[in-house]
N, C-alpha and C. Protein backbone atom coordinates (compact mmCIF):
# COMPACT_ATOMS: atom_id res chain seq x y z
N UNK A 1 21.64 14.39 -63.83
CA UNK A 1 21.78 13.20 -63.03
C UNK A 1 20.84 13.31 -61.85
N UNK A 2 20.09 12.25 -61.57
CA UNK A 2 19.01 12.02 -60.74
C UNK A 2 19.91 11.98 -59.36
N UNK A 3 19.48 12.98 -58.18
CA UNK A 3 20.05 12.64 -56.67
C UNK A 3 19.67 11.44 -56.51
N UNK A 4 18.84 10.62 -56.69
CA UNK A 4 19.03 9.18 -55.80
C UNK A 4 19.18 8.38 -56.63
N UNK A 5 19.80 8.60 -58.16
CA UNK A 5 20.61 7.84 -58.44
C UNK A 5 21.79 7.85 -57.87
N UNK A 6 22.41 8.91 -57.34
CA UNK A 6 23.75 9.07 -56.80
C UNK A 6 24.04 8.95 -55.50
N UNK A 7 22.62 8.88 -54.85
CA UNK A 7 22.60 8.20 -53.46
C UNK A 7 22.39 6.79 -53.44
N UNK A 8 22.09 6.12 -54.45
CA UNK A 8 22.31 4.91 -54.61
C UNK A 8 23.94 4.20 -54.80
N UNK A 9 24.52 4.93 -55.42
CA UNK A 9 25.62 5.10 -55.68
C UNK A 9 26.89 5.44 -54.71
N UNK A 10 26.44 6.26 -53.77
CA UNK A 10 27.05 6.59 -52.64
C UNK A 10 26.61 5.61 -51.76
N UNK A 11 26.23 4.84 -51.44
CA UNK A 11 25.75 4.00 -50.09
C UNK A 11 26.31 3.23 -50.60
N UNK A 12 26.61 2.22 -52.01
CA UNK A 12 26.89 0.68 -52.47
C UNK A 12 28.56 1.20 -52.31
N UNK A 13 29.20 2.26 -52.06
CA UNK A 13 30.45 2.72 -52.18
C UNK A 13 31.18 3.41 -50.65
N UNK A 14 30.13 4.38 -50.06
CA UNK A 14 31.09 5.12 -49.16
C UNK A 14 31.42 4.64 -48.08
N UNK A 15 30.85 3.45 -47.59
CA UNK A 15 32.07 2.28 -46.34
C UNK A 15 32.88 2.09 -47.39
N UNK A 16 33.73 2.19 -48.00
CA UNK A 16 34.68 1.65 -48.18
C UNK A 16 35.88 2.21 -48.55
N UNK A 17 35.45 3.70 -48.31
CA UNK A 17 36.70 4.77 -48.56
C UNK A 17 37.16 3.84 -46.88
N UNK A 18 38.88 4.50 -47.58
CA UNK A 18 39.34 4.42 -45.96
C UNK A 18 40.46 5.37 -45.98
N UNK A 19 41.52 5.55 -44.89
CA UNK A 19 42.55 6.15 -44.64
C UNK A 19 43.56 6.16 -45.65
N UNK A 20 43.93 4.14 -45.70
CA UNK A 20 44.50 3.77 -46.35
C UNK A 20 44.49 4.19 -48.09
N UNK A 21 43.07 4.07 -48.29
CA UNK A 21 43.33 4.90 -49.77
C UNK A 21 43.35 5.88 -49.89
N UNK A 22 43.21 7.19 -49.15
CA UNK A 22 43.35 8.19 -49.51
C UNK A 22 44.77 8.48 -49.40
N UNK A 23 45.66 8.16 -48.41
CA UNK A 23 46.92 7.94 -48.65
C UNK A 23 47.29 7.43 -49.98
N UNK A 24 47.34 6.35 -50.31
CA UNK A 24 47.74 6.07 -51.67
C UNK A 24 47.70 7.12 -52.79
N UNK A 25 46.04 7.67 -52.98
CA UNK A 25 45.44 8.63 -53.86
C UNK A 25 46.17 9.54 -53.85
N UNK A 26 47.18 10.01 -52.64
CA UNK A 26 48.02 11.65 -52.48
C UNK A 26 48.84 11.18 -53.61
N UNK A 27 49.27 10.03 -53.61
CA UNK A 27 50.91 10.08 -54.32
C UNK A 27 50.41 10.09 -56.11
N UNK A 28 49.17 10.02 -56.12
CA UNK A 28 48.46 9.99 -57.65
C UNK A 28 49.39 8.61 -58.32
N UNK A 29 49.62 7.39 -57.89
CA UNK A 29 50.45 7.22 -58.74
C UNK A 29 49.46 5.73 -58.93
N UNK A 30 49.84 5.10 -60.34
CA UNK A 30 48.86 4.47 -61.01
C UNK A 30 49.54 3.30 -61.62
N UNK A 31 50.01 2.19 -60.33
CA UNK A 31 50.53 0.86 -60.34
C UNK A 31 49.68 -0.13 -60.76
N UNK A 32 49.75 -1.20 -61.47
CA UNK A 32 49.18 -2.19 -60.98
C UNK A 32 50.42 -3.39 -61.33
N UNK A 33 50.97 -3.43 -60.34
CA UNK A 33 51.99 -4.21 -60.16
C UNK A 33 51.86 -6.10 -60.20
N UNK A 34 52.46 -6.42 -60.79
CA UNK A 34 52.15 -7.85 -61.22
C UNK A 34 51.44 -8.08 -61.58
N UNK A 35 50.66 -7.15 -62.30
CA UNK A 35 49.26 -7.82 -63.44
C UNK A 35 49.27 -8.58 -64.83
N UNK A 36 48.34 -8.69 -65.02
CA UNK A 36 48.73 -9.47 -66.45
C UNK A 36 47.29 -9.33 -67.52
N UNK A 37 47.76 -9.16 -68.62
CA UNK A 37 47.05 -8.45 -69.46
C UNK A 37 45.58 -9.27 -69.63
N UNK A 38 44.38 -8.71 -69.47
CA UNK A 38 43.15 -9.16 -69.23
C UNK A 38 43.00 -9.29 -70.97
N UNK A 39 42.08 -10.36 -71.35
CA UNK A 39 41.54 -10.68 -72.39
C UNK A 39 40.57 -9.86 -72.83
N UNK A 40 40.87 -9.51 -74.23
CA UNK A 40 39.88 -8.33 -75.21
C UNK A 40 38.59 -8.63 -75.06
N UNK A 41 37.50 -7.87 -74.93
CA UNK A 41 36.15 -7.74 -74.24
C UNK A 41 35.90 -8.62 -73.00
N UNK A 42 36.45 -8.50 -72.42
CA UNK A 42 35.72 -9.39 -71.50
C UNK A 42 36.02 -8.48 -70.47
N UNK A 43 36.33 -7.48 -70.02
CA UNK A 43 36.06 -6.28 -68.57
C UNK A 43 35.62 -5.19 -69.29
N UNK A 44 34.26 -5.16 -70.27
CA UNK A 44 33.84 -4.48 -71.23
C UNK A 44 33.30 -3.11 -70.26
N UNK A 45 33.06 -2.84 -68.91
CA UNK A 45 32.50 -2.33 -67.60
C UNK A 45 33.54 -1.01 -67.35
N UNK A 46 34.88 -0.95 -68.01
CA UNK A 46 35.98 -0.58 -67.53
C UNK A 46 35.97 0.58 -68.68
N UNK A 47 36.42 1.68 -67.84
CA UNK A 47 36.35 2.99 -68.34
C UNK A 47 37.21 4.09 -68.37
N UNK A 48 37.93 4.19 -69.77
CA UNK A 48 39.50 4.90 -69.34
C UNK A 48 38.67 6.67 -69.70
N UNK A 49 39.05 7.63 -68.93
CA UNK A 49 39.19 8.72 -69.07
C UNK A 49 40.18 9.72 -70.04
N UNK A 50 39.76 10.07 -70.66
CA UNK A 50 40.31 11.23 -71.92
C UNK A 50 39.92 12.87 -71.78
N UNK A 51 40.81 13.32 -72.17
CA UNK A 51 40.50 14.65 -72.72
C UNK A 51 39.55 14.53 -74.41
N UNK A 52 39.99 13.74 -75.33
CA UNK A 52 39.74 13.69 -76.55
C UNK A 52 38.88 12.25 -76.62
N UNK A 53 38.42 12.17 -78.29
CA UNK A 53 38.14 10.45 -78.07
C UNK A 53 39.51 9.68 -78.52
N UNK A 54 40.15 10.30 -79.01
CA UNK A 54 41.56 8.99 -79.25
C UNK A 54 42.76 9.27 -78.70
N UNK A 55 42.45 10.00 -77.27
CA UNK A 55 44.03 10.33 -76.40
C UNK A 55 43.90 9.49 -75.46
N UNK A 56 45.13 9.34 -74.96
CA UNK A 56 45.30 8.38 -74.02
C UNK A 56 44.68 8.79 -72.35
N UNK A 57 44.54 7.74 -71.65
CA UNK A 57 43.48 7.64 -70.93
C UNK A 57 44.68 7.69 -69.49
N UNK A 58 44.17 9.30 -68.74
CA UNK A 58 44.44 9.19 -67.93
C UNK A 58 44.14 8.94 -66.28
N UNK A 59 43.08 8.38 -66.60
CA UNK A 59 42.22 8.23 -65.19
C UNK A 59 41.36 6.66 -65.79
N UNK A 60 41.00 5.75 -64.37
CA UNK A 60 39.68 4.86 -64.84
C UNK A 60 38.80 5.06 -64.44
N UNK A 61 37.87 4.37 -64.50
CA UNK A 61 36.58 4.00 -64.13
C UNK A 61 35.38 2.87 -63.91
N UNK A 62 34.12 2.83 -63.40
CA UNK A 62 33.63 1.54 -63.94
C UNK A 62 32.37 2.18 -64.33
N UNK A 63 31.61 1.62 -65.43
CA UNK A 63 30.38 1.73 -66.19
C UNK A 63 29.06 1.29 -64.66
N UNK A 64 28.89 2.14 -64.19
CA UNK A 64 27.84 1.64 -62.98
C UNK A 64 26.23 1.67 -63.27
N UNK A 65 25.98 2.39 -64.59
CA UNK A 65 24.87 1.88 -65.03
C UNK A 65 24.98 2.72 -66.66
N UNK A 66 24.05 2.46 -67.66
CA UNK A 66 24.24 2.63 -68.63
C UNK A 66 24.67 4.24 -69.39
N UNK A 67 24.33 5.58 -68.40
CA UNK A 67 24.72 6.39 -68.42
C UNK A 67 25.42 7.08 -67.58
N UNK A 68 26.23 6.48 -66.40
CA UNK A 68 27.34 6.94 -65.22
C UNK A 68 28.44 6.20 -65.23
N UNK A 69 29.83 6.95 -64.76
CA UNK A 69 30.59 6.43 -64.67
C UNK A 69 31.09 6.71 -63.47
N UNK A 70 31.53 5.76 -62.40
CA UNK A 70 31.79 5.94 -61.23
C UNK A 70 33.78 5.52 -61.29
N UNK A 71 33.99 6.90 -60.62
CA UNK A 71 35.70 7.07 -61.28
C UNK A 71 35.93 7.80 -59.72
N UNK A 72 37.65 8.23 -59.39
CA UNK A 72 37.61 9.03 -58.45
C UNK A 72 38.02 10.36 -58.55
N UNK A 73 36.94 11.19 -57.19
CA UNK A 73 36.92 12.69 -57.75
C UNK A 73 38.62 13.09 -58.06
N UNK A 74 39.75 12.62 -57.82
CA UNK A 74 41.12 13.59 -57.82
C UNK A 74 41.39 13.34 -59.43
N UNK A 75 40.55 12.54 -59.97
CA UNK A 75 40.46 12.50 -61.53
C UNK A 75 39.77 13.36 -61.98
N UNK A 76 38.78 14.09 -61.35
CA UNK A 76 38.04 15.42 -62.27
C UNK A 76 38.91 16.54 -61.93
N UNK A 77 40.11 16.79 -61.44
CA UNK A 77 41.22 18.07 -61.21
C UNK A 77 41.68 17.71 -62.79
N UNK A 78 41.72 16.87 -63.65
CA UNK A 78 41.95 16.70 -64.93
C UNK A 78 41.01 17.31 -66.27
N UNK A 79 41.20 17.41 -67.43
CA UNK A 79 40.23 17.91 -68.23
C UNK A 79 39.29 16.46 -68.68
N UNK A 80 38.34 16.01 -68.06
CA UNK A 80 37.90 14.46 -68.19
C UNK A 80 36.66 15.24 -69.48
N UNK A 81 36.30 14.98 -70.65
CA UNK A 81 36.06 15.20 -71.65
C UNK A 81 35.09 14.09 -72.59
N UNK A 82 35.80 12.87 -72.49
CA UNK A 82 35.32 11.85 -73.20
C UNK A 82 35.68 10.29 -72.22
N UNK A 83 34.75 9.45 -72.27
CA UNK A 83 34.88 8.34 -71.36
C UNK A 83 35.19 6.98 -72.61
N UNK A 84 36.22 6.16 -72.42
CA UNK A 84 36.20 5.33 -73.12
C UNK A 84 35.55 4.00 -73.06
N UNK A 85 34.85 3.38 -73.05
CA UNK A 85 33.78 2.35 -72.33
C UNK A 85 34.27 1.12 -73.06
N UNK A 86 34.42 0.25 -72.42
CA UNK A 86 34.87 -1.23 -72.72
C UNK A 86 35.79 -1.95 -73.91
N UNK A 87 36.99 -0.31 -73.22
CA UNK A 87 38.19 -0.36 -74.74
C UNK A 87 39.43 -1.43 -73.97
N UNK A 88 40.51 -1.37 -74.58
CA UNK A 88 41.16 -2.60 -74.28
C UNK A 88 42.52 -2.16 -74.11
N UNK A 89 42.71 -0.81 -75.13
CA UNK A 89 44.03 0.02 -75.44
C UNK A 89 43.88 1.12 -74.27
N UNK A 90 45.24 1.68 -74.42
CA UNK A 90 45.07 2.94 -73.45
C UNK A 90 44.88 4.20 -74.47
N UNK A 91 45.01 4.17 -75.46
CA UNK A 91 44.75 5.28 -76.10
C UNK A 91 44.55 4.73 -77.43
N UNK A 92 43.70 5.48 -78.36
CA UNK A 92 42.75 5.33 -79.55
C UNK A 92 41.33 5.02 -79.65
N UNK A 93 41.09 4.38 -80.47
CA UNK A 93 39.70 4.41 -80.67
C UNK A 93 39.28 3.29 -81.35
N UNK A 94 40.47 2.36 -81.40
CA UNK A 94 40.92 1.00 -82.35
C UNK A 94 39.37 -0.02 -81.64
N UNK A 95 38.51 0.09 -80.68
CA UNK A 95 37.83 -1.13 -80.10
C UNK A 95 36.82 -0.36 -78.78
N UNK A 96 36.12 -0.77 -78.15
CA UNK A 96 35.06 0.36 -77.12
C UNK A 96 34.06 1.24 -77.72
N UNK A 97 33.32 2.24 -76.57
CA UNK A 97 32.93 3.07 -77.29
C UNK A 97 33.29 4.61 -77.22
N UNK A 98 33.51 5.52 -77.57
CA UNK A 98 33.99 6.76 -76.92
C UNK A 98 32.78 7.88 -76.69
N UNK A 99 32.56 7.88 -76.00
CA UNK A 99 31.15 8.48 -75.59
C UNK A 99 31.45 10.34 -74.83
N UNK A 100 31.33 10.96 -75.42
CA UNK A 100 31.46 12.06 -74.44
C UNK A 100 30.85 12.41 -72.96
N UNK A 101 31.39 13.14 -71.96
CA UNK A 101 31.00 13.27 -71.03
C UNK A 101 30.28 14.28 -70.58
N UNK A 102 28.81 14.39 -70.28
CA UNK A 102 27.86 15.34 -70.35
C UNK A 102 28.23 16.55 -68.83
N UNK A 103 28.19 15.40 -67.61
CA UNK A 103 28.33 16.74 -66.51
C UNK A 103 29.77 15.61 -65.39
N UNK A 104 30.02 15.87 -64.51
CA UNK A 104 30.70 15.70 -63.59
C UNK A 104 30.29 16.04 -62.07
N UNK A 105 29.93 15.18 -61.18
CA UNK A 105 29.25 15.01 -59.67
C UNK A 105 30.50 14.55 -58.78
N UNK A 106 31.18 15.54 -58.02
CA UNK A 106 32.03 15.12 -57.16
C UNK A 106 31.12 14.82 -55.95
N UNK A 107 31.54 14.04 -55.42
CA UNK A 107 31.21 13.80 -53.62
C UNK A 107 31.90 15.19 -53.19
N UNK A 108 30.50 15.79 -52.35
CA UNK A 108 30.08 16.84 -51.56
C UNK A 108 31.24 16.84 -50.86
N UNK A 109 31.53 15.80 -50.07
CA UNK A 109 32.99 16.06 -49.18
C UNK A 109 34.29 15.48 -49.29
N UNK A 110 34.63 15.77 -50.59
CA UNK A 110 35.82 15.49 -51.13
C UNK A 110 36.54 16.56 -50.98
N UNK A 111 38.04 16.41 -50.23
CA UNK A 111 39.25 17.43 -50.54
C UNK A 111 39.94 17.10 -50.70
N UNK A 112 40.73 17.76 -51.88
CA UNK A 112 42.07 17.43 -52.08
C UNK A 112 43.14 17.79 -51.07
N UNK A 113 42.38 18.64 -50.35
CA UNK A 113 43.59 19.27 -49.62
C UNK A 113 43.64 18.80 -48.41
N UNK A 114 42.25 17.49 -47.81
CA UNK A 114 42.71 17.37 -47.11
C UNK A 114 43.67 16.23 -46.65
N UNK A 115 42.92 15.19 -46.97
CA UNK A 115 43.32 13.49 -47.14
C UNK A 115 42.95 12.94 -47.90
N UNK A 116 42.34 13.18 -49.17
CA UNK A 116 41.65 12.52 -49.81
C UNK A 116 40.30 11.08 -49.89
N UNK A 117 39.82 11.66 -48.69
CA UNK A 117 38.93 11.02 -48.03
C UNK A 117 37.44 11.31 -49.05
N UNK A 118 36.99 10.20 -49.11
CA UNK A 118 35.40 10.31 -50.31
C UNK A 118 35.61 10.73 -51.55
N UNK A 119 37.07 9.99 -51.88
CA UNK A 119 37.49 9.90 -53.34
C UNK A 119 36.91 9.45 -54.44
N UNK A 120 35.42 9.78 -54.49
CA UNK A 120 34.50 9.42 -55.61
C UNK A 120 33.70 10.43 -56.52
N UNK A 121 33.61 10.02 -57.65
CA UNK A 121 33.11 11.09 -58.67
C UNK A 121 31.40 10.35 -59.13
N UNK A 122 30.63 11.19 -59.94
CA UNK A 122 29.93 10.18 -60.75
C UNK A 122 29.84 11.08 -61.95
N UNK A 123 29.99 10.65 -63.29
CA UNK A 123 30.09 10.79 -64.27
C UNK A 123 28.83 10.63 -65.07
N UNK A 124 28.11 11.88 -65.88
CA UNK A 124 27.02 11.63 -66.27
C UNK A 124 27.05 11.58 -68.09
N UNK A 125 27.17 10.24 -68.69
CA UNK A 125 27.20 10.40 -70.23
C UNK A 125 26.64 10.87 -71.04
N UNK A 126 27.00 11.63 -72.63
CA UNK A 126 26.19 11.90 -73.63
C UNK A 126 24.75 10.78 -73.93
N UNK A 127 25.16 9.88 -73.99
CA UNK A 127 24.47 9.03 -74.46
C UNK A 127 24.43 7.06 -73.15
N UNK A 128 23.26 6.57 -73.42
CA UNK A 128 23.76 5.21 -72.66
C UNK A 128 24.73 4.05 -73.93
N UNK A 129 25.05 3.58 -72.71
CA UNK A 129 26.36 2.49 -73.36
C UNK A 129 25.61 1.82 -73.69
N UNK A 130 26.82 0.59 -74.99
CA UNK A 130 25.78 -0.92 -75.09
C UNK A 130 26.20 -1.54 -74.20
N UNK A 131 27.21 -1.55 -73.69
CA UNK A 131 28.01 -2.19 -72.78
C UNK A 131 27.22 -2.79 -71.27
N UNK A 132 27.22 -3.55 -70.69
CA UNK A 132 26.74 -4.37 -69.33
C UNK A 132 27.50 -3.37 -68.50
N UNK A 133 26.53 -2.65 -67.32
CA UNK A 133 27.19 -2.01 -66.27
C UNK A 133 27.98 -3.19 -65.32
N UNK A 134 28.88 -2.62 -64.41
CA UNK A 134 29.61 -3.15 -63.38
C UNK A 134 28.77 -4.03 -62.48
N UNK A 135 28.68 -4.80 -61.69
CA UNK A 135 27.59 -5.46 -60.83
C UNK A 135 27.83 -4.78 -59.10
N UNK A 136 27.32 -4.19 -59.46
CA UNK A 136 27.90 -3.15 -57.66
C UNK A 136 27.90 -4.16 -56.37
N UNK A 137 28.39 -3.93 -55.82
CA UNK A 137 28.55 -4.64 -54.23
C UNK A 137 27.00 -4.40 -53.36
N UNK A 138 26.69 -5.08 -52.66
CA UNK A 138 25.88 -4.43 -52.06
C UNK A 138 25.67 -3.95 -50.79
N UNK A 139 25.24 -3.19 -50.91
CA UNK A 139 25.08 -1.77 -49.79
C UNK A 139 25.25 -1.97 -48.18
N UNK A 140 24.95 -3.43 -47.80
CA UNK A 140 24.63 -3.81 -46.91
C UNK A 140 26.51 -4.59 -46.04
N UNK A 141 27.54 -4.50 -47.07
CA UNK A 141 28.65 -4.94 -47.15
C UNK A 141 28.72 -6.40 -47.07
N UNK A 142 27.28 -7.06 -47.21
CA UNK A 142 27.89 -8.71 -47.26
C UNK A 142 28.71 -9.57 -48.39
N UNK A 143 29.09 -8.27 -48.86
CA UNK A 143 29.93 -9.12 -50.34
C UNK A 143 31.20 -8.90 -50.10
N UNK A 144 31.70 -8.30 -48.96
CA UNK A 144 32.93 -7.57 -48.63
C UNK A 144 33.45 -9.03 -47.35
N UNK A 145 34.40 -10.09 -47.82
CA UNK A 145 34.87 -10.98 -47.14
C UNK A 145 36.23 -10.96 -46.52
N UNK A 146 37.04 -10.55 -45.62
CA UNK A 146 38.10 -10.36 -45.24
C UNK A 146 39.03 -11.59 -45.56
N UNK A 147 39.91 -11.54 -46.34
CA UNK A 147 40.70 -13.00 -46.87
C UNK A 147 39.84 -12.87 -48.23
N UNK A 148 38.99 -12.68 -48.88
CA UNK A 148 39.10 -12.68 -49.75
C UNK A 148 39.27 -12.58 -51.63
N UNK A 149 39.18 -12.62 -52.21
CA UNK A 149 40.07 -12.02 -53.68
C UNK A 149 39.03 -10.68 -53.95
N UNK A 150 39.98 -9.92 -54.57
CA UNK A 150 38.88 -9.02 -55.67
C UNK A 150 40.02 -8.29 -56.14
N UNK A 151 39.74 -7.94 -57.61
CA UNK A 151 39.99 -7.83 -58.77
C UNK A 151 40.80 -6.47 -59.03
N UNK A 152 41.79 -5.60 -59.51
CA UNK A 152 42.00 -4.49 -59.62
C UNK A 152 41.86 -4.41 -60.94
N UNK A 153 41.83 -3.28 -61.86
CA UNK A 153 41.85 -3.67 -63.24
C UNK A 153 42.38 -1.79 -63.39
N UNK A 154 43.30 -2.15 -64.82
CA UNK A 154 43.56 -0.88 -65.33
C UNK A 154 45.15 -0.57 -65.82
N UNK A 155 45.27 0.83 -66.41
CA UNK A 155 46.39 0.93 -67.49
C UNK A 155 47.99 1.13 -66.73
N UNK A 156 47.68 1.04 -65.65
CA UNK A 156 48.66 1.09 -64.77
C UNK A 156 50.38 1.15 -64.93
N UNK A 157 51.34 1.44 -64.47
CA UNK A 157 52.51 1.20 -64.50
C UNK A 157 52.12 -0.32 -63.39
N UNK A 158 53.40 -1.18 -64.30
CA UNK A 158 53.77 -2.78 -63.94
C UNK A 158 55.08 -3.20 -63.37
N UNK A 159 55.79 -1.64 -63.21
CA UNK A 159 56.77 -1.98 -62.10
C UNK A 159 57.12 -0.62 -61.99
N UNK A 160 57.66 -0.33 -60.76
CA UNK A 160 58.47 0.92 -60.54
C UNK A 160 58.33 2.04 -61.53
N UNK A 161 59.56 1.38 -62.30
CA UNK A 161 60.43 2.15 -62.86
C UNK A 161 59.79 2.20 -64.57
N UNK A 162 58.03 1.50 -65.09
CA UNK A 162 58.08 1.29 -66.17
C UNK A 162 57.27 2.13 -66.40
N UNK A 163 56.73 1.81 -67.49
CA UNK A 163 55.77 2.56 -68.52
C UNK A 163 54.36 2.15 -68.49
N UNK A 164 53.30 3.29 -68.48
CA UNK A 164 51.57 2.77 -68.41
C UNK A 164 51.77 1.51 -69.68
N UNK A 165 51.04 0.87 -69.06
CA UNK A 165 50.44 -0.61 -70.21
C UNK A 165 49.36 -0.01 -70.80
N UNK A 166 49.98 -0.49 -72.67
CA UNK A 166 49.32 -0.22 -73.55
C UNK A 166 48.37 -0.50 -73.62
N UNK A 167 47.94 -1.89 -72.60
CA UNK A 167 46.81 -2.73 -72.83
C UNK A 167 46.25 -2.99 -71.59
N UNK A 168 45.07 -3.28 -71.15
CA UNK A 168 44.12 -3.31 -69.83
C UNK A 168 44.76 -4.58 -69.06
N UNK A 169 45.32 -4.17 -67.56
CA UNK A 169 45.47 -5.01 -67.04
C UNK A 169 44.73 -5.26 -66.17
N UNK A 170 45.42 -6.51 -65.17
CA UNK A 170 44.29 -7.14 -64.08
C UNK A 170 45.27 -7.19 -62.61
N UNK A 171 45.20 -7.32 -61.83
CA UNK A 171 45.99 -7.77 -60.59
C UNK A 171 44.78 -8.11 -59.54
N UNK A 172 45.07 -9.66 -59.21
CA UNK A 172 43.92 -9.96 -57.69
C UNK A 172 44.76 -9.58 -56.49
N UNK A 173 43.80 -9.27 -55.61
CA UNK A 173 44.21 -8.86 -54.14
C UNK A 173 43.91 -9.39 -53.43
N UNK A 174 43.96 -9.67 -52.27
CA UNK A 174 42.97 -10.11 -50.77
C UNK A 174 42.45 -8.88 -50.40
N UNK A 175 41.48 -9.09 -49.81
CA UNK A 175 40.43 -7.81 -49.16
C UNK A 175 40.38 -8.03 -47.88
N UNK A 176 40.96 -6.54 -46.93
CA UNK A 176 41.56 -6.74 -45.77
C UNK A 176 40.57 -6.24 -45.13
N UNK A 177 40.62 -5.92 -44.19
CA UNK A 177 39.36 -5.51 -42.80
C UNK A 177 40.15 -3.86 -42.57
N UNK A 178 38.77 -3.09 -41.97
CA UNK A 178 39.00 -1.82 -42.02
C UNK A 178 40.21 -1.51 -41.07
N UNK A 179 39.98 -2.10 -40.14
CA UNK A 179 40.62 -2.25 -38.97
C UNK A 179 42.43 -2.57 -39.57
N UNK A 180 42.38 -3.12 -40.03
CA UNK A 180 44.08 -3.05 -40.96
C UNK A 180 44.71 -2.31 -41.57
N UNK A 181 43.39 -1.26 -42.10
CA UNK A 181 43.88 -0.13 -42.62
C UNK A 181 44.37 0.82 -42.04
N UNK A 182 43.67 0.87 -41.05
CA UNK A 182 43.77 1.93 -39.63
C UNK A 182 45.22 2.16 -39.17
């Protein structure tokens, strides 16, 4: 993996760690509460993490260009092995592609131990996807609107007390100001 590919990668991303998520990230836990099941190919960008190619996917990701996957580092403390690229299920091989995973790039100043602050990985593939990468934000944060929507996506538990969804979900959010997080 090219350094300034990954410094490209790090700038369109690292304003936007905050407190607030690294808090979340401690409790590892993998909600997406009130979502509703996203339609087959169409978040083809979305990237479940495996040990195998047809085990279930315990970490996500997004396809950020045809051979990286930008996921977060407390997901490489896992055996991450094979990347599932624009599958729909949480586990098999029924639809996507299953691509193995060549190396693993944590952010330099990631700890687990401390706060989970620069919770980002980059993921370098066997091979490039057919799949359309993610459309990254840009670097400069003018795509970042306080009030308004953006997208969560993934295999999440859908309430409390339930079970990961078999199938790729979605939940919209409002996008708050740093200053809220604080």
């Amino acid at each position: 993996m090219t350094p300034t590919f990954f410094s490209v990668v790090l700038a369109a991303i690292a304003l936007k760690s905050s407190p607030s998520d690294a808090a979340s990230a401690q409790n590892h836990r993998q909600l997406i509460l009130g979502g509703t099941v996203v339609s087959t190919k169409t978040k083809t960008y979305k990237v479940g993490l495996r040990s195998t190619a047809e085990s279930e996917n315990f970490c996500g990701g997004s396809l950020v260009s045809p051979t990286h996957v930008l996921t977060a580092s407390h997901c490489t403390t896992y055996d991450i092995r094979w990347a599932s690229i624009g599958s729909h299920y949480l586990n098999g091989a029924q639809d996507g592609e299953q691509v193995k995973v060549l190396s693993v790039m944590n952010n330099p100043n990631f700890s687990v131990n401390i706060d989970f602050s620069n919770d980002f990985a980059v993921l370098e593939l066997e091979y490039a996807s057919s799949f359309k990468p993610v459309k990254l934000a840009a670097a400069d944060d003018s795509d970042f609107k306080t009030g308004a929507t953006t997208t969560a996506l993934g295999w999440g538990l859908t309430n409390e007390d339930g079970n990961m969804s078999e199938e790729l979900r979605r939940v919209d959010l409002p996008l708050i100001s740093d200053n809220a997080c604080a």
